[in-house]
C-alpha atoms as a PDB file:
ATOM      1  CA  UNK A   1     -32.636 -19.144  -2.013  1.00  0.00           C
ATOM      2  CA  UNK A   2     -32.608 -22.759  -2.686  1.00  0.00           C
ATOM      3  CA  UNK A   3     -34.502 -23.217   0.550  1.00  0.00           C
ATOM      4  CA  UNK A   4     -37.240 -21.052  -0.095  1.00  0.00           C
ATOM      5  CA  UNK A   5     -37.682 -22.614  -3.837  1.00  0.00           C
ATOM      6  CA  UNK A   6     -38.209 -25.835  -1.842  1.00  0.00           C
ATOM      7  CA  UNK A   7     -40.829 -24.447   1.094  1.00  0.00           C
ATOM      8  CA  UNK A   8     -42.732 -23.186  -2.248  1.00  0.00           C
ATOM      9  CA  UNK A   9     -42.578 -26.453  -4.147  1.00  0.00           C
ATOM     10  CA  UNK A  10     -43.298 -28.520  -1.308  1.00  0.00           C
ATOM     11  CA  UNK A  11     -46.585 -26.722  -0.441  1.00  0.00           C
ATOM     12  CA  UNK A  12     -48.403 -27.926  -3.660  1.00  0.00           C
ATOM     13  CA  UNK A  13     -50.091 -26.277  -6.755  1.00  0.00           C
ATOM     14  CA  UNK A  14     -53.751 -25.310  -6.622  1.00  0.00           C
ATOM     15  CA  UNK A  15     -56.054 -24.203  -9.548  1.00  0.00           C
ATOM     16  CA  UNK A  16     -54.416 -20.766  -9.744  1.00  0.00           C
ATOM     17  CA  UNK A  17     -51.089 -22.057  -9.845  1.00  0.00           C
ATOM     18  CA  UNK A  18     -51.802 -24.603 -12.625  1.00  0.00           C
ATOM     19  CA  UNK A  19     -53.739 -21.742 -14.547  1.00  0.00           C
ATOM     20  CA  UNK A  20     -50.864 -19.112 -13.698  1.00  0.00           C
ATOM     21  CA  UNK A  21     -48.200 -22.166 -15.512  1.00  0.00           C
ATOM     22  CA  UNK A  22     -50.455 -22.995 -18.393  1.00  0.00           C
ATOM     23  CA  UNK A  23     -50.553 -19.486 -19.457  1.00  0.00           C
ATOM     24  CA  UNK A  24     -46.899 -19.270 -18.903  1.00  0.00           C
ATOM     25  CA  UNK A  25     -46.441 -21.824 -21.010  1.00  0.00           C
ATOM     26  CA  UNK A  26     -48.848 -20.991 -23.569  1.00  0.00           C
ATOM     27  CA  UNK A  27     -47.914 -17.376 -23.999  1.00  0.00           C
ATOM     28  CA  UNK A  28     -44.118 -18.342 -24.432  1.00  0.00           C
ATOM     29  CA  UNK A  29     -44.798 -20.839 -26.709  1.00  0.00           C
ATOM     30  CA  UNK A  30     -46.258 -17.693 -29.345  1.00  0.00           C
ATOM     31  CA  UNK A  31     -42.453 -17.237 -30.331  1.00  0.00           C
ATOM     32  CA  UNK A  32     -41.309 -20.754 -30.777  1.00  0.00           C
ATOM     33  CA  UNK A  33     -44.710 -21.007 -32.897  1.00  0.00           C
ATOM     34  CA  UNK A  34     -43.282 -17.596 -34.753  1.00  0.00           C
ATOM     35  CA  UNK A  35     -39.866 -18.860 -35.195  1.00  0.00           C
ATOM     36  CA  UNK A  36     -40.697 -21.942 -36.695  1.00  0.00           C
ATOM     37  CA  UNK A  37     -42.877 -20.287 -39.087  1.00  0.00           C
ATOM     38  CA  UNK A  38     -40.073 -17.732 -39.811  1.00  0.00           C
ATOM     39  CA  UNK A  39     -37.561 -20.680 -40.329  1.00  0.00           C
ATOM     40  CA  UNK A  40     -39.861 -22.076 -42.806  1.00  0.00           C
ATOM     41  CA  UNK A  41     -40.361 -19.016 -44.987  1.00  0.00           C
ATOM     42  CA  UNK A  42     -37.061 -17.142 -44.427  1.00  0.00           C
ATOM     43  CA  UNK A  43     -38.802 -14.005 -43.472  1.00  0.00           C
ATOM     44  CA  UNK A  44     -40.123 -12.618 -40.162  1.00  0.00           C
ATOM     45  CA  UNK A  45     -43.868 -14.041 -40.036  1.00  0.00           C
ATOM     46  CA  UNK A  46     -46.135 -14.067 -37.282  1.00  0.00           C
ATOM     47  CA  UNK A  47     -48.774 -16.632 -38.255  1.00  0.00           C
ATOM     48  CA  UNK A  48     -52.634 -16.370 -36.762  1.00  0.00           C
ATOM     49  CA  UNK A  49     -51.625 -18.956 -34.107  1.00  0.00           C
ATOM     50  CA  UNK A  50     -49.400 -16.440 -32.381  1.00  0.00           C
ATOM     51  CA  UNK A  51     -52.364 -14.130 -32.198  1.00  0.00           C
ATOM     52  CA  UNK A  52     -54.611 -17.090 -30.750  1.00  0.00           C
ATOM     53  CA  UNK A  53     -51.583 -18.550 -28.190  1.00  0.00           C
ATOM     54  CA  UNK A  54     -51.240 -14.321 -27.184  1.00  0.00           C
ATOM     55  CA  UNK A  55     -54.842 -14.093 -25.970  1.00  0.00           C
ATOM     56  CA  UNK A  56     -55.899 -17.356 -24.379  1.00  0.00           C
ATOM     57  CA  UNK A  57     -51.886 -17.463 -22.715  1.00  0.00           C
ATOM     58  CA  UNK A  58     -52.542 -13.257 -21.670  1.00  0.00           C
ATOM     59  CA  UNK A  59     -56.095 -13.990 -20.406  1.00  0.00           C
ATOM     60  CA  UNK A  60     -54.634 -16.802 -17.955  1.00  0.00           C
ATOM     61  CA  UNK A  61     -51.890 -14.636 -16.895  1.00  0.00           C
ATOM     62  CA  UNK A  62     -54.300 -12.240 -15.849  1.00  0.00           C
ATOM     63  CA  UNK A  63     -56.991 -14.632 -14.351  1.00  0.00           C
ATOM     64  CA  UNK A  64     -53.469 -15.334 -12.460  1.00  0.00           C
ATOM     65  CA  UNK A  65     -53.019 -12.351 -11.545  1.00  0.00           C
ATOM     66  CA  UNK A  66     -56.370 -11.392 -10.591  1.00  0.00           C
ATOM     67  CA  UNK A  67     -56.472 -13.971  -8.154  1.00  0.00           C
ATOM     68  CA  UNK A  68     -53.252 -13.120  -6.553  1.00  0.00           C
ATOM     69  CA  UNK A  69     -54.176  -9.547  -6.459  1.00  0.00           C
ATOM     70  CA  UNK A  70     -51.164  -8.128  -7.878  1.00  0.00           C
ATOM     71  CA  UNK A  71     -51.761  -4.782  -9.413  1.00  0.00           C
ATOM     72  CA  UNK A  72     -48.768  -4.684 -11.482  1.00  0.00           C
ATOM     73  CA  UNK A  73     -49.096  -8.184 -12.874  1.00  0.00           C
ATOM     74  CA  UNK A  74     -53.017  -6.963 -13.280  1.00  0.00           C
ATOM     75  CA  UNK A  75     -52.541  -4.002 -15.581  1.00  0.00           C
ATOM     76  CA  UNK A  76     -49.187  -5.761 -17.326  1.00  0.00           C
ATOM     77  CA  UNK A  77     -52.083  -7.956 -18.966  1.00  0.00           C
ATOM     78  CA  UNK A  78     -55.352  -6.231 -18.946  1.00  0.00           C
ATOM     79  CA  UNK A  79     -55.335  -4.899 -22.078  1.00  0.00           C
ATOM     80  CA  UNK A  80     -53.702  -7.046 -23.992  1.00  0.00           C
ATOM     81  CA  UNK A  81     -56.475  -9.409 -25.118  1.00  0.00           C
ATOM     82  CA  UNK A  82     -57.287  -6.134 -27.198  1.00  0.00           C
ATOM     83  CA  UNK A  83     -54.711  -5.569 -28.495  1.00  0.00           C
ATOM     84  CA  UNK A  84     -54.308  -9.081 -29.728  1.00  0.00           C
ATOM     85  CA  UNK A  85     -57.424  -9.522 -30.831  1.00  0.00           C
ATOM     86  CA  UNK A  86     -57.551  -6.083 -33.117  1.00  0.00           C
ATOM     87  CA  UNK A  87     -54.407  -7.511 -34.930  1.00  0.00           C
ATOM     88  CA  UNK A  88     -56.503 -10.948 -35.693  1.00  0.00           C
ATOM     89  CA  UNK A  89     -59.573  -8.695 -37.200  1.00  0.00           C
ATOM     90  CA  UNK A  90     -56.489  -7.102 -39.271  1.00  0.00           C
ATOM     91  CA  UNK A  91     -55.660 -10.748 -40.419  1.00  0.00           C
ATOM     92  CA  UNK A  92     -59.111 -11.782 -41.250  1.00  0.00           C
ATOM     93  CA  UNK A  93     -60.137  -8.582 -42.792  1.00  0.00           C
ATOM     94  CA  UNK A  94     -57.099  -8.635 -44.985  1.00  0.00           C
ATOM     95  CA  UNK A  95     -58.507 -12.193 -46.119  1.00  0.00           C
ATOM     96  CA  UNK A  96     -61.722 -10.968 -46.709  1.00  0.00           C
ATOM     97  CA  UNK A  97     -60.491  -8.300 -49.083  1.00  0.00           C
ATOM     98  CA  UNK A  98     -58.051 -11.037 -50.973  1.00  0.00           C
ATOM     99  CA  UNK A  99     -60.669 -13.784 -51.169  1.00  0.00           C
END
């Protein structure tokens, strides 16, 4: 196990790699973003960043995924830029009808 980790790190990142980790990291992040906001407020809140870190981390996933040609990995983020985005029209429609 520990050998194979190695043969994988040794051989370098390319572009797809470093996109693949960035939206990793980016779609992860959505909950620490979400707890922090929670923690603030003492309620569960998902603030508009969430929504924003959910798309742009989802659409490198799948740019990932595209490029390694995994099916599965393909359709577990193909629709979820939707998704994401129809709860942000939610948010900003909602502000429209406050403001």
């Amino acid at each position: 196990m520990v050998e194979k980790l190695n043969e994988i790190l040794s051989q370098g990142f390319g572009i797809w790699e470093v996109i693949g980790f960035i939206g990793l990291v980016t779609f992860s992040s959505r909950f620490i973003i979400q707890w922090i906001a929670s923690e603030k407020k003492k309620e569960s809140v998902i603030p508009v960043s969430f929504w924003y870190l959910s798309i742009v981390g989802s659409l490198c996933l799948l740019g990932y995924a595209i490029a390694r040609a995994d099916p599965i990995f393909i359709l577990s983020y193909l629709f979820n830029g939707l998704i994401y985005g129809r709860n942000l029209f939610f948010v900003y429609s909602k502000k429209r009808q406050e403001g």
